[in-house]
Protein backbone atom coordinates (compact mmCIF):
# COMPACT_ATOMS: atom_id res chain seq x y z
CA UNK A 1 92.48 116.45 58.09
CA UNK A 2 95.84 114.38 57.79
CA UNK A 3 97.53 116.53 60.17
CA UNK A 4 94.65 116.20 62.76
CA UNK A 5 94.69 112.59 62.73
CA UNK A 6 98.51 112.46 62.91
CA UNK A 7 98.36 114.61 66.26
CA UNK A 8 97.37 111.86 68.61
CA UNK A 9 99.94 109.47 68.29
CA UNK A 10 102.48 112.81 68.85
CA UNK A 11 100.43 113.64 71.86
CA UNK A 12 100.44 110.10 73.08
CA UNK A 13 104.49 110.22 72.98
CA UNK A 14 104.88 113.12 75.04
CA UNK A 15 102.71 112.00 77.63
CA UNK A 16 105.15 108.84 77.60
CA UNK A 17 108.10 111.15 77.67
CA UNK A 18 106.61 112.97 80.52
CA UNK A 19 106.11 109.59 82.23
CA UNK A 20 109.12 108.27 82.21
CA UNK A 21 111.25 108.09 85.55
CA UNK A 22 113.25 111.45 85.39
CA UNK A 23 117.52 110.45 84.31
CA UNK A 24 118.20 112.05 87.27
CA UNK A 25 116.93 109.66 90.01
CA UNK A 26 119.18 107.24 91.39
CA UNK A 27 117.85 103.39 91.28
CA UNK A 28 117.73 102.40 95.01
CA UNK A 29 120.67 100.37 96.19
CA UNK A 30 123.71 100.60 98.78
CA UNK A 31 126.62 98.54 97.74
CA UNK A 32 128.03 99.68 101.32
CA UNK A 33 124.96 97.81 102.80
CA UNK A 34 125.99 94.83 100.46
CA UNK A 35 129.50 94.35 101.37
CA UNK A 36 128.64 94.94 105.05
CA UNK A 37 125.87 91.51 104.56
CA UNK A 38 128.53 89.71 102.68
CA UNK A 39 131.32 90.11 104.75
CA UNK A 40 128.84 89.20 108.22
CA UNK A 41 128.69 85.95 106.34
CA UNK A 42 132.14 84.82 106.06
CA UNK A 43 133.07 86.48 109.42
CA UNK A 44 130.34 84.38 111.25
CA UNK A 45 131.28 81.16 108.59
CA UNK A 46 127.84 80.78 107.61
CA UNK A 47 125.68 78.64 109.79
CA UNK A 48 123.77 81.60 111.77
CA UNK A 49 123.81 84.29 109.18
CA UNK A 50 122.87 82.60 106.42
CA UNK A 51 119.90 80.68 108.41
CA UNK A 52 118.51 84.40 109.00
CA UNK A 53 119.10 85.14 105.31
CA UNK A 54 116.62 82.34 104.11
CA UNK A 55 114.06 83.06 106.78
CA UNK A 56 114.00 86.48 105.66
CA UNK A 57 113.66 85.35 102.26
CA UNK A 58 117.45 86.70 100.72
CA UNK A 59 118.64 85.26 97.53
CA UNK A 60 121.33 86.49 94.99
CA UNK A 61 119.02 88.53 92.96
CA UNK A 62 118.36 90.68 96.17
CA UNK A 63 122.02 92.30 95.21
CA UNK A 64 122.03 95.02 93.13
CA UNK A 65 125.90 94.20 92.18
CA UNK A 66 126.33 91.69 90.14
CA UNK A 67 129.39 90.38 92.17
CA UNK A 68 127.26 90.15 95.14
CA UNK A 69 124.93 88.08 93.26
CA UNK A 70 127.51 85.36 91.92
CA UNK A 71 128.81 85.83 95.85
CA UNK A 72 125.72 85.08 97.91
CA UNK A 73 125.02 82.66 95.39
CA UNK A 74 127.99 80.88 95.85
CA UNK A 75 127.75 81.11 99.58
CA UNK A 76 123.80 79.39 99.17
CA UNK A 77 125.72 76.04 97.59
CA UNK A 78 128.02 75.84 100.29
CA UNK A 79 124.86 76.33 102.87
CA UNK A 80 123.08 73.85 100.83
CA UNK A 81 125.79 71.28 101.28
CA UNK A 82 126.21 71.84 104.81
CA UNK A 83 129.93 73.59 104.31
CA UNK A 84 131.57 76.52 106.01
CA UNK A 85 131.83 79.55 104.50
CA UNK A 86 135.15 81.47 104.92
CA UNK A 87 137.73 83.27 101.88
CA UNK A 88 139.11 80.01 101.42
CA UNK A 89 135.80 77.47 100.63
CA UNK A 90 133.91 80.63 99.08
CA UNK A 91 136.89 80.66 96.67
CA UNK A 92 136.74 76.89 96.09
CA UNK A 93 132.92 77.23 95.45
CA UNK A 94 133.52 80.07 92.79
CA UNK A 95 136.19 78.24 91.13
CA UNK A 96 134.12 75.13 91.02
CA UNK A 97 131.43 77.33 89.30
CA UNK A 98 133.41 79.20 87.03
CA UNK A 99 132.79 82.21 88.16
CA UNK A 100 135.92 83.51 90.15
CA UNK A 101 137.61 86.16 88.33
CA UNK A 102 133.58 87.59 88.08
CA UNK A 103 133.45 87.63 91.45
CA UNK A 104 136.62 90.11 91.80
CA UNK A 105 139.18 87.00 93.14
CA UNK A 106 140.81 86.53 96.41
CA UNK A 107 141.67 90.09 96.70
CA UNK A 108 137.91 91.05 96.71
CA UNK A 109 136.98 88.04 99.26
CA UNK A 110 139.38 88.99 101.22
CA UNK A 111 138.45 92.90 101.11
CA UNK A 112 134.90 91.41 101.87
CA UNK A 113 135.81 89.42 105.11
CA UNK A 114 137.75 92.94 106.10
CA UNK A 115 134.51 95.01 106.19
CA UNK A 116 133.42 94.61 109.28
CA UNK A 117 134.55 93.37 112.54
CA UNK A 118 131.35 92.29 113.81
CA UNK A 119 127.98 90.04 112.54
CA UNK A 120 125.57 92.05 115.50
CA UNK A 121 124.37 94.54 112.98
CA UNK A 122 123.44 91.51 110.09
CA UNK A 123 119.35 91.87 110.81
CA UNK A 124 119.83 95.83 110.05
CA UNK A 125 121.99 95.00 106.80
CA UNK A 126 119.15 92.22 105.50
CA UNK A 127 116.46 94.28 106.17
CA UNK A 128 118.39 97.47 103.74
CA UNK A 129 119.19 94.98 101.46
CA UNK A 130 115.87 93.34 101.16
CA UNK A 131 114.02 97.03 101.30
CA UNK A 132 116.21 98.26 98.17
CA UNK A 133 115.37 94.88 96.01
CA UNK A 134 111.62 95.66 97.15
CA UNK A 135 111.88 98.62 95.87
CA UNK A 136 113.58 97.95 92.99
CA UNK A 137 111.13 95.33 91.81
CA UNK A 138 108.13 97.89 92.18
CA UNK A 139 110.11 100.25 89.84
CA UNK A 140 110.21 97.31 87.56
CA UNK A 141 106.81 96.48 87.80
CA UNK A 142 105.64 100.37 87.03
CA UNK A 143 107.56 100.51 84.52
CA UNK A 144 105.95 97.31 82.64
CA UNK A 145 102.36 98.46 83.96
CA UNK A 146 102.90 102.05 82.49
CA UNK A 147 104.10 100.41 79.14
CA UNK A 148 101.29 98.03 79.06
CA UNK A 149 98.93 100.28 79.66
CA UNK A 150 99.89 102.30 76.10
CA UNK A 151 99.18 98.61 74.48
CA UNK A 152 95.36 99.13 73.72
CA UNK A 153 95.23 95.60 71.52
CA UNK A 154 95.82 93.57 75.13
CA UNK A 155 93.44 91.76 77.37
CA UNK A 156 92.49 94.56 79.84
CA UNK A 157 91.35 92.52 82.42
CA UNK A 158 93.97 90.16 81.81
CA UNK A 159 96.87 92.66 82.08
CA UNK A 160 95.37 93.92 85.33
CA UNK A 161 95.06 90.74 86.52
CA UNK A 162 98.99 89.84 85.65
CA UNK A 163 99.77 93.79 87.23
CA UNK A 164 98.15 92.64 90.49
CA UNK A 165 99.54 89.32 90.84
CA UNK A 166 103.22 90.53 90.10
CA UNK A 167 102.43 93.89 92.68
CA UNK A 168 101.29 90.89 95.26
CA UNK A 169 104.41 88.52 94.61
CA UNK A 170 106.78 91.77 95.92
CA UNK A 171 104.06 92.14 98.98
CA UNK A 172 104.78 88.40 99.58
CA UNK A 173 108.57 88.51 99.55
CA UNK A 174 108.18 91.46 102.59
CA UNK A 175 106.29 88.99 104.77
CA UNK A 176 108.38 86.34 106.72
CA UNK A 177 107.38 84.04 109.05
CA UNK A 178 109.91 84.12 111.63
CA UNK A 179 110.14 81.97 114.87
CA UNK A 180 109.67 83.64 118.43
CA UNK A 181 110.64 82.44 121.80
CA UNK A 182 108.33 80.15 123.51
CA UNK A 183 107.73 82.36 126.40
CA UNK A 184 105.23 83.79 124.07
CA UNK A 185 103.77 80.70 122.65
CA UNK A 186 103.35 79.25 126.09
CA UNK A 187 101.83 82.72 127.48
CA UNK A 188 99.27 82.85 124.52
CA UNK A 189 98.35 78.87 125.37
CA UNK A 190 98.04 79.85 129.15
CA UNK A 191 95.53 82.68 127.89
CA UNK A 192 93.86 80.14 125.65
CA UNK A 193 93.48 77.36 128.41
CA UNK A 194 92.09 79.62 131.45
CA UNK A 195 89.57 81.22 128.36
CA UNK A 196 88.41 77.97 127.86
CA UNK A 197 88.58 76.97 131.27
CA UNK A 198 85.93 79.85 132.12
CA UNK A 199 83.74 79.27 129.29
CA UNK A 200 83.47 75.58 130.59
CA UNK A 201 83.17 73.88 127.16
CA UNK A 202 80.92 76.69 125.21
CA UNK A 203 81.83 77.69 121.74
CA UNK A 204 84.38 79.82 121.62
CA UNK A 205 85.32 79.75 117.78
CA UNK A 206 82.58 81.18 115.29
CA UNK A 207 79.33 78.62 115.78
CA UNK A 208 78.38 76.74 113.16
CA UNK A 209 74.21 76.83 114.49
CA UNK A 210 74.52 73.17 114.69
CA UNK A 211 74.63 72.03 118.28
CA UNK A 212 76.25 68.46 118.31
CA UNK A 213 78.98 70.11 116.13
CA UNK A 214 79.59 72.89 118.21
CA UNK A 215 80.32 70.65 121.29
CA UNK A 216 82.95 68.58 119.36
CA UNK A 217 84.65 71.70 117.82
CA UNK A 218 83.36 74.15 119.73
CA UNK A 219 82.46 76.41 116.62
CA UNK A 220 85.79 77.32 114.44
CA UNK A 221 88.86 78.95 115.08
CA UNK A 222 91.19 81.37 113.71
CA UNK A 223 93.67 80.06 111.39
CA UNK A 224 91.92 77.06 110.67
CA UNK A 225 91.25 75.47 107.21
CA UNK A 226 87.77 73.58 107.08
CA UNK A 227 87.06 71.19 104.42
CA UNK A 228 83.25 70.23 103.88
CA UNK A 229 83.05 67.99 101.49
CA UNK A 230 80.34 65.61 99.60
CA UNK A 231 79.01 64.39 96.43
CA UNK A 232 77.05 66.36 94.45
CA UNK A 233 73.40 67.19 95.56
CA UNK A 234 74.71 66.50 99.34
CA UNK A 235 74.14 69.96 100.33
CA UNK A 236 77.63 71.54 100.24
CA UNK A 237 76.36 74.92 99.40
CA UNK A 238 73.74 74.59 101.67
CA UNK A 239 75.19 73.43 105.03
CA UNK A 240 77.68 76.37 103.65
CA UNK A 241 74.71 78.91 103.91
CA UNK A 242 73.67 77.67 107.31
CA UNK A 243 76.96 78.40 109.05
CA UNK A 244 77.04 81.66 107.47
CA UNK A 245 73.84 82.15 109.02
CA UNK A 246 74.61 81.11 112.13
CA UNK A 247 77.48 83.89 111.93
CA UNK A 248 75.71 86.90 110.84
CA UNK A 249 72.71 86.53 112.39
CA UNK A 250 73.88 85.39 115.66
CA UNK A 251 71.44 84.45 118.79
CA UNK A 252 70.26 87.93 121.04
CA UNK A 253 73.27 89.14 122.97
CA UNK A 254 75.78 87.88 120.88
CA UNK A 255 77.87 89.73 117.80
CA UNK A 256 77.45 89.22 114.72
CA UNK A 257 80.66 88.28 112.82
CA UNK A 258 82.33 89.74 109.43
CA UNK A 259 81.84 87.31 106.76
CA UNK A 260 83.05 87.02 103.10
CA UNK A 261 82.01 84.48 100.40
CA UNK A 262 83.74 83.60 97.46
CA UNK A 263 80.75 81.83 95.26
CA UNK A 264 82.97 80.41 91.94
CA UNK A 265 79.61 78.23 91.07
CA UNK A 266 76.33 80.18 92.06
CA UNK A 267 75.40 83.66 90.93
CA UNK A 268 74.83 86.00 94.45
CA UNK A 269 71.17 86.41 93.70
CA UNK A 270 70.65 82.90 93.65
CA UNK A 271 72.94 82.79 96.78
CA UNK A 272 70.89 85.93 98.37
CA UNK A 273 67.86 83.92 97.49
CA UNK A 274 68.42 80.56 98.68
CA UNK A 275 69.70 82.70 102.45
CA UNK A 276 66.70 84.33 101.99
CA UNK A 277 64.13 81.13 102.12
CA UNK A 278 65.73 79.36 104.28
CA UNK A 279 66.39 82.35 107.08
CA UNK A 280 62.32 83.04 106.59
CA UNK A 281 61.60 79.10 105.96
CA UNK A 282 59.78 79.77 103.00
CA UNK A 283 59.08 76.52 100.67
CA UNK A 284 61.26 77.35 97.59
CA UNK A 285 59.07 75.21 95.79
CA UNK A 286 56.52 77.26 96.08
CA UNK A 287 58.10 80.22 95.71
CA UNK A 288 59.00 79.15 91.98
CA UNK A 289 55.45 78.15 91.14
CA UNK A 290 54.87 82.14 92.42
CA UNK A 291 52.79 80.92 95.13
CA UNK A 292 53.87 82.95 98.89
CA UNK A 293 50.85 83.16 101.80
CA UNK A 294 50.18 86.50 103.51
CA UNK A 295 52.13 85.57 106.68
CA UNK A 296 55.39 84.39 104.95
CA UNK A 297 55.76 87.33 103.02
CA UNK A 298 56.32 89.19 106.81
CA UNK A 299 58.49 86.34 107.44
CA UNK A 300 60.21 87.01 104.24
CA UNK A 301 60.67 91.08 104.46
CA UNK A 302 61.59 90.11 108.31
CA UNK A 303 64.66 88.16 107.07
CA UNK A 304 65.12 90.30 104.08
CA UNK A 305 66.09 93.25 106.63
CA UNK A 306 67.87 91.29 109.17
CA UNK A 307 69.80 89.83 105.91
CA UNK A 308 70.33 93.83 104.60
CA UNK A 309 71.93 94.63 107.68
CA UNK A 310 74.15 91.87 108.19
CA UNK A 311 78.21 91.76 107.74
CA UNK A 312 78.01 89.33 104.93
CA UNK A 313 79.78 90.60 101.64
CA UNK A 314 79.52 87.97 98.56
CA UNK A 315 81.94 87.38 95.28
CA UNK A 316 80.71 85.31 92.61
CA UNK A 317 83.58 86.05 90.38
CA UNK A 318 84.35 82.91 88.22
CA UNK A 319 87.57 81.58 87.40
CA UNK A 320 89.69 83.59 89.96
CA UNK A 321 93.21 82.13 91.28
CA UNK A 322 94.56 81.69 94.54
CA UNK A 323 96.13 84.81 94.47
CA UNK A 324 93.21 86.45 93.52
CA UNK A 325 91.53 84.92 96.08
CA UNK A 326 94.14 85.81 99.04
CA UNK A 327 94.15 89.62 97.39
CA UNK A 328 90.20 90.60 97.63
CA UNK A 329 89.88 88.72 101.05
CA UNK A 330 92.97 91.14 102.20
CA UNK A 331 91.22 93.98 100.97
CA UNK A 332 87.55 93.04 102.52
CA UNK A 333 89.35 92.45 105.68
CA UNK A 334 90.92 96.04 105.50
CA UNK A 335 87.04 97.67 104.53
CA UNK A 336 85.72 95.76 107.61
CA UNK A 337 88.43 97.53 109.43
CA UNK A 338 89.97 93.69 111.00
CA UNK A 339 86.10 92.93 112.14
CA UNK A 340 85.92 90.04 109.09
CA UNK A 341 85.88 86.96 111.38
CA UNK A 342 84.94 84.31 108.38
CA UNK A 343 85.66 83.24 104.62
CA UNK A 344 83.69 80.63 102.95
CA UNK A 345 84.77 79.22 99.35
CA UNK A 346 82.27 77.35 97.20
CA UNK A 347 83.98 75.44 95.89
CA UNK A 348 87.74 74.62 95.46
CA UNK A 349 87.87 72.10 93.02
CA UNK A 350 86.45 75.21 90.90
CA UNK A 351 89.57 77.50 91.95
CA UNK A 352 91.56 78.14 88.56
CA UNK A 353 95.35 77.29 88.66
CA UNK A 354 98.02 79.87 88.58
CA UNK A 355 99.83 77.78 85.91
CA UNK A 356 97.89 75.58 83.37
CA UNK A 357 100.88 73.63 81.79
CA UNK A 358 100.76 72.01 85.34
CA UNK A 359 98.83 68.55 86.44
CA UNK A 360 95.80 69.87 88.19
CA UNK A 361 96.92 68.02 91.23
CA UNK A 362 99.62 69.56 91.30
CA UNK A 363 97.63 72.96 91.27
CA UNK A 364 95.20 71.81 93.92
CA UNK A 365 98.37 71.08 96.21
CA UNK A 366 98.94 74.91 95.32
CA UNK A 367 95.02 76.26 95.93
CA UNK A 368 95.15 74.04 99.34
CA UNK A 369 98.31 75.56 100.68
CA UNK A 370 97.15 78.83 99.53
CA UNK A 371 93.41 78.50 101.48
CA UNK A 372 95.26 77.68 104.78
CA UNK A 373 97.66 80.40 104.26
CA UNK A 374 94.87 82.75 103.75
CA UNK A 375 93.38 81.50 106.96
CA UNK A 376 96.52 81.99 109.17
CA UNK A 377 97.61 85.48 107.27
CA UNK A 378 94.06 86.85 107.94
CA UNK A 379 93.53 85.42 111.30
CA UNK A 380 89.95 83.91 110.58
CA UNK A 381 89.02 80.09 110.15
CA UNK A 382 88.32 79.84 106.27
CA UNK A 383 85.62 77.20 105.72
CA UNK A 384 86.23 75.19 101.46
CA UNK A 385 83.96 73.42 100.23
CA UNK A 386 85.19 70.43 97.81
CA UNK A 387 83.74 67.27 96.22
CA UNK A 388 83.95 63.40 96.78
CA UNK A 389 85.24 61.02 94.37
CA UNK A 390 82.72 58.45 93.36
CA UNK A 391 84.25 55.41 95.15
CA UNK A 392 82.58 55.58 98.34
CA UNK A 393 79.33 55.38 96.33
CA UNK A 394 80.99 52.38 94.12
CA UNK A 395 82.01 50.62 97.58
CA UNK A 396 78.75 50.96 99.43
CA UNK A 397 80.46 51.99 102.10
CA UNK A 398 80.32 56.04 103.77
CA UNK A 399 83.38 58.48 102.61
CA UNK A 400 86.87 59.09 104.42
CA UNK A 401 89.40 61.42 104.16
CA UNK A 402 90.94 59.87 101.22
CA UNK A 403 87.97 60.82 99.06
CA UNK A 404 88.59 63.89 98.37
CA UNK A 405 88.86 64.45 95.07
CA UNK A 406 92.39 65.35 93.88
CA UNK A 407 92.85 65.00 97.53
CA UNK A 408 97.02 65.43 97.15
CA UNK A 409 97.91 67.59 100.15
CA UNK A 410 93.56 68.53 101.31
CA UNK A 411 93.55 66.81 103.89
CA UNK A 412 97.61 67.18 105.03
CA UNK A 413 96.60 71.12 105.12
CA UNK A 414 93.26 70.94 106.51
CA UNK A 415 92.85 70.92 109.92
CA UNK A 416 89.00 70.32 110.55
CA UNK A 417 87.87 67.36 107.59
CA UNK A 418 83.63 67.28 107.25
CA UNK A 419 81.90 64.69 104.85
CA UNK A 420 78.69 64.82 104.65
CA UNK A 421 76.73 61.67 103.95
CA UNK A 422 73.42 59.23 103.78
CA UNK A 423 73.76 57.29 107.34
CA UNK A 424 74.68 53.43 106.53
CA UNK A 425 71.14 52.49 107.36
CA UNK A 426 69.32 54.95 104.92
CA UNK A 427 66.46 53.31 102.76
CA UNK A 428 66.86 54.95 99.42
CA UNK A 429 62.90 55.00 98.64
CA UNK A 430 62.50 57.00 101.65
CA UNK A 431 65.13 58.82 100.78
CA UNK A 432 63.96 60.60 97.55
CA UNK A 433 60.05 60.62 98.22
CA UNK A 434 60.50 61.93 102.00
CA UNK A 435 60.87 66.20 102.10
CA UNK A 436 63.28 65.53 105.31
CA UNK A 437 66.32 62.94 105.13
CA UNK A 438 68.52 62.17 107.65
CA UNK A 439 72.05 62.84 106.79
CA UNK A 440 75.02 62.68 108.38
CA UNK A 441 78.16 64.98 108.76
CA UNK A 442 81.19 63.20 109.76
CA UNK A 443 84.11 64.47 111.71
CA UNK A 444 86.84 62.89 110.00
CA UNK A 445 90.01 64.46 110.93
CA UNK A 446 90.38 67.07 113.77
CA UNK A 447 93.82 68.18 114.54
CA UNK A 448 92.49 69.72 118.34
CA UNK A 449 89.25 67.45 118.98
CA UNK A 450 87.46 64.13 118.45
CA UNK A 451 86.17 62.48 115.55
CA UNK A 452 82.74 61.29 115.27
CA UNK A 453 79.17 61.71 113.44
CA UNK A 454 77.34 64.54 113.73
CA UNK A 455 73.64 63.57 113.20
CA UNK A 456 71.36 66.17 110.83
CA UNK A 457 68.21 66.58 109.06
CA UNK A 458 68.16 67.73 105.53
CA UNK A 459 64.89 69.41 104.63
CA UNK A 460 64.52 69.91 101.24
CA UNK A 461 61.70 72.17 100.38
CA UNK A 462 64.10 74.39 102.59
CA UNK A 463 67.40 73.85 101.39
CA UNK A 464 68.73 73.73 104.97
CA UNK A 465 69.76 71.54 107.20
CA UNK A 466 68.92 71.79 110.89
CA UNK A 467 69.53 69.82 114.09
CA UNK A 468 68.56 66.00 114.68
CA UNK A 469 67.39 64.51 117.37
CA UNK A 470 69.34 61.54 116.63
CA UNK A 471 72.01 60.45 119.25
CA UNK A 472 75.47 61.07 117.83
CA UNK A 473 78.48 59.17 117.50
């Protein structure tokens, strides 16, 4: 018996053995390719090449040498202070550092500047350079996944959760945003005004099923953050649910649109449920007491399989980061096959940091620059919810911009602000005895249209909001 339970942990070492990178392979890395990137440097002096080098996201411990990395780093102070960058002030700059004889001396500057006798080729030498670090980094990261993975007293979901986030952090340092010539920015605008020149003011962003608001944004765009935000029991969730409506269940003749929602507050069933109602207009009330006539259960197994056969894919994982967040939406968007046109998050106040030891505005700076990076990265406008501070409620007055709670850089990154509030002539006894309220959604910032009020109708026993016939503002 002692020798069968002993077997295990010996079987359990040779599979480790066996999965160990072989002695033989060489780590990837072309000291060549290094020199050749270093020595474009000094022979251009600096301003151009190293320019390209932070665009394309090149720092010191892209070098596999460690030379080159006391090197480039040198050469990123004397960037930094706006200094040329030839044998003589890299020298200075290593001597000021300490690091000089590390860094092989004059003799290896100099043998550095002689490596080349042109800077042409510096976008094919970044690009090796940057490949080989990529590459390295992955090795890295296997290497810690495969011994993590032996560690069986470990968070699972926690270790796959650090595994992804460190596998997406090497995906991030491969994308650059780089600037283009603006022939093409002006050719794309040309498209963009004679498209909306045709469609003669129509929506020609994803409509929101609210007409008023369509006409002022006219529906929303790819790349755009949109904040809707109120206090709680305003019907964030709920306007939420409309526009996804409005989306996947578009009006005859039109396509319905690819749409994912990341619920961090509501269960999908309750979700499904509440879509469900209000698609059939079925008194949710009701429905709770058990109570459904004849002709709204048709109503209800109408919606039900209009609702089954509509591009809407839900996540009510709790607790996920911005990372996270930005890594299923890629994926969705990849199993729609680029036909996701619309992300909705509910809500981001509810967003977990990626780093707790930091103020939580601070970390919703973070989220917020991380929602509108999603938007532009994915191409799709990406509708967050978020909640109001209380002092529009303690100054009788209707909310702004600056009300967003841990507002920080909200409503900097956001280009399309909604608040969504009781109009400044509400009477509050009407208000909670009536099943239909007038609300309104204001238009407070909009980087490409007006700002105004939107005038709606909030009816309860629903859970939806629909058009008023109010005038608007």
């Amino acid at each position: 018996m002692s020798g069968l339970a002993k077997s295990p942990p010996q079987d359990q070492r040779a599979r480790r053995k066996n999965d160990q990178p072989s002695a033989s392979r060489r780590v990837p890395y072309h000291l060549d390719i290094e020199q050749a990137l270093l020595g474009a440097i000094i022979l251009e002096g600096g301003s151009e090449t190293m320019a390209l080098c932070v665009q394309e996201r090149i720092r010191d411990a892209c070098f596999y040498n460690a030379r080159h990395q006391i090197i480039f780093k040198a050469m990123q102070g004397l960037y930094g202070a706006q200094n040329p960058i030839d044998e003589i002030t890299l020298g200075d700059q290593l001597r000021k550092e300490g690091n000089f004889d590390a860094a092989g001396g004059d003799a290896y500057l100099i043998e550095l500047s002689n490596r080349i006798d042109t800077h042409a080729h510096l976008p094919y030498y970044i690009e090796r350079v940057r490949d080989a670090f990529l590459l390295r980094e992955m090795i890295r990261i296997s290497n810690e996944t495969i011994e993590g993975a032996y560690d069986e007293t470990q968070d699972v979901a926690a270790f796959l959760e650090k595994t992804e986030q460190s596998v997406f952090a090497v995906s991030e340092d491969r994308i650059t945003d780089a600037a283009q010539p603006i022939e093409k920015s002006i050719n794309a605008a040309t498209q963009l005004i004679q498209f909306l020149i045709q469609n003669k003011g129509q929506v020609t962003g994803v409509p929101t099923g609210f007409t008023d608001l369509d006409k002022m944004t006219t529906g929303f765009h790819a790349g755009e953050m949109i904040v809707v935000a109120a206090r709680p029991g305003m019907g964030k969730t709920s306007i939420a649910l409309n526009m996804i409506e409005a989306a996947i269940c578009p009006r005859p003749g039109k396509e319905a649109i690819g749409t994912l929602m990341f619920s961090l507050e509501m269960p999908a069933e309750q979700l499904a449920m509440r879509l469900l109602c209000s698609r059939a207009r079925i008194n949710m009330r009701k429905l709770t007491d058990g109570f459904i006539a004849k002709e709204k259960q048709q109503d209800m197994v109408r919606a039900a399989k209009e609702l089954k056969a509509s591009p809407l894919m839900i996540d009510d994982s709790s607790g996920l980061t911005i990372l996270e967040l930005r890594a299923k939406a890629r994926r969705i968007s990849n199993q729609m096959k680029g036909k996701m046109g619309l992300v909705v998050v509910d809500y981001l106040q509810l967003v977990a940091g990626l780093d707790s030891r930091v103020p939580r505005e601070q970390q919703i700076a973070e989220i917020s620059r991380g929602m509108k990076g999603m938007a532009k990265e994915l191409g799709v406008p990406v509708i967050v919810l978020g909640q109001l501070n209380r002092e529009s409620e303690k100054e009788k007055r209707q909310p702004r911009v600056s009300d967003l709670r841990e507002s920080g850089s909200i409503e900097q990154d956001a280009d399309v602000v909604l608040l969504i509030a009781k109009p400044r002539d509400a009477n509050e006894h009407e208000d909670m005895e009536s099943d239909s309220v007038a609300r309104d959604l204001i238009i407070a910032k909009q980087r490409n249209g007006p700002v105004g009020i939107v005038p709606l109708q909030f009816i309860k026993h629903l859970t939806r909001f629909e058009n008023s016939q109010r005038h608007s503002a």
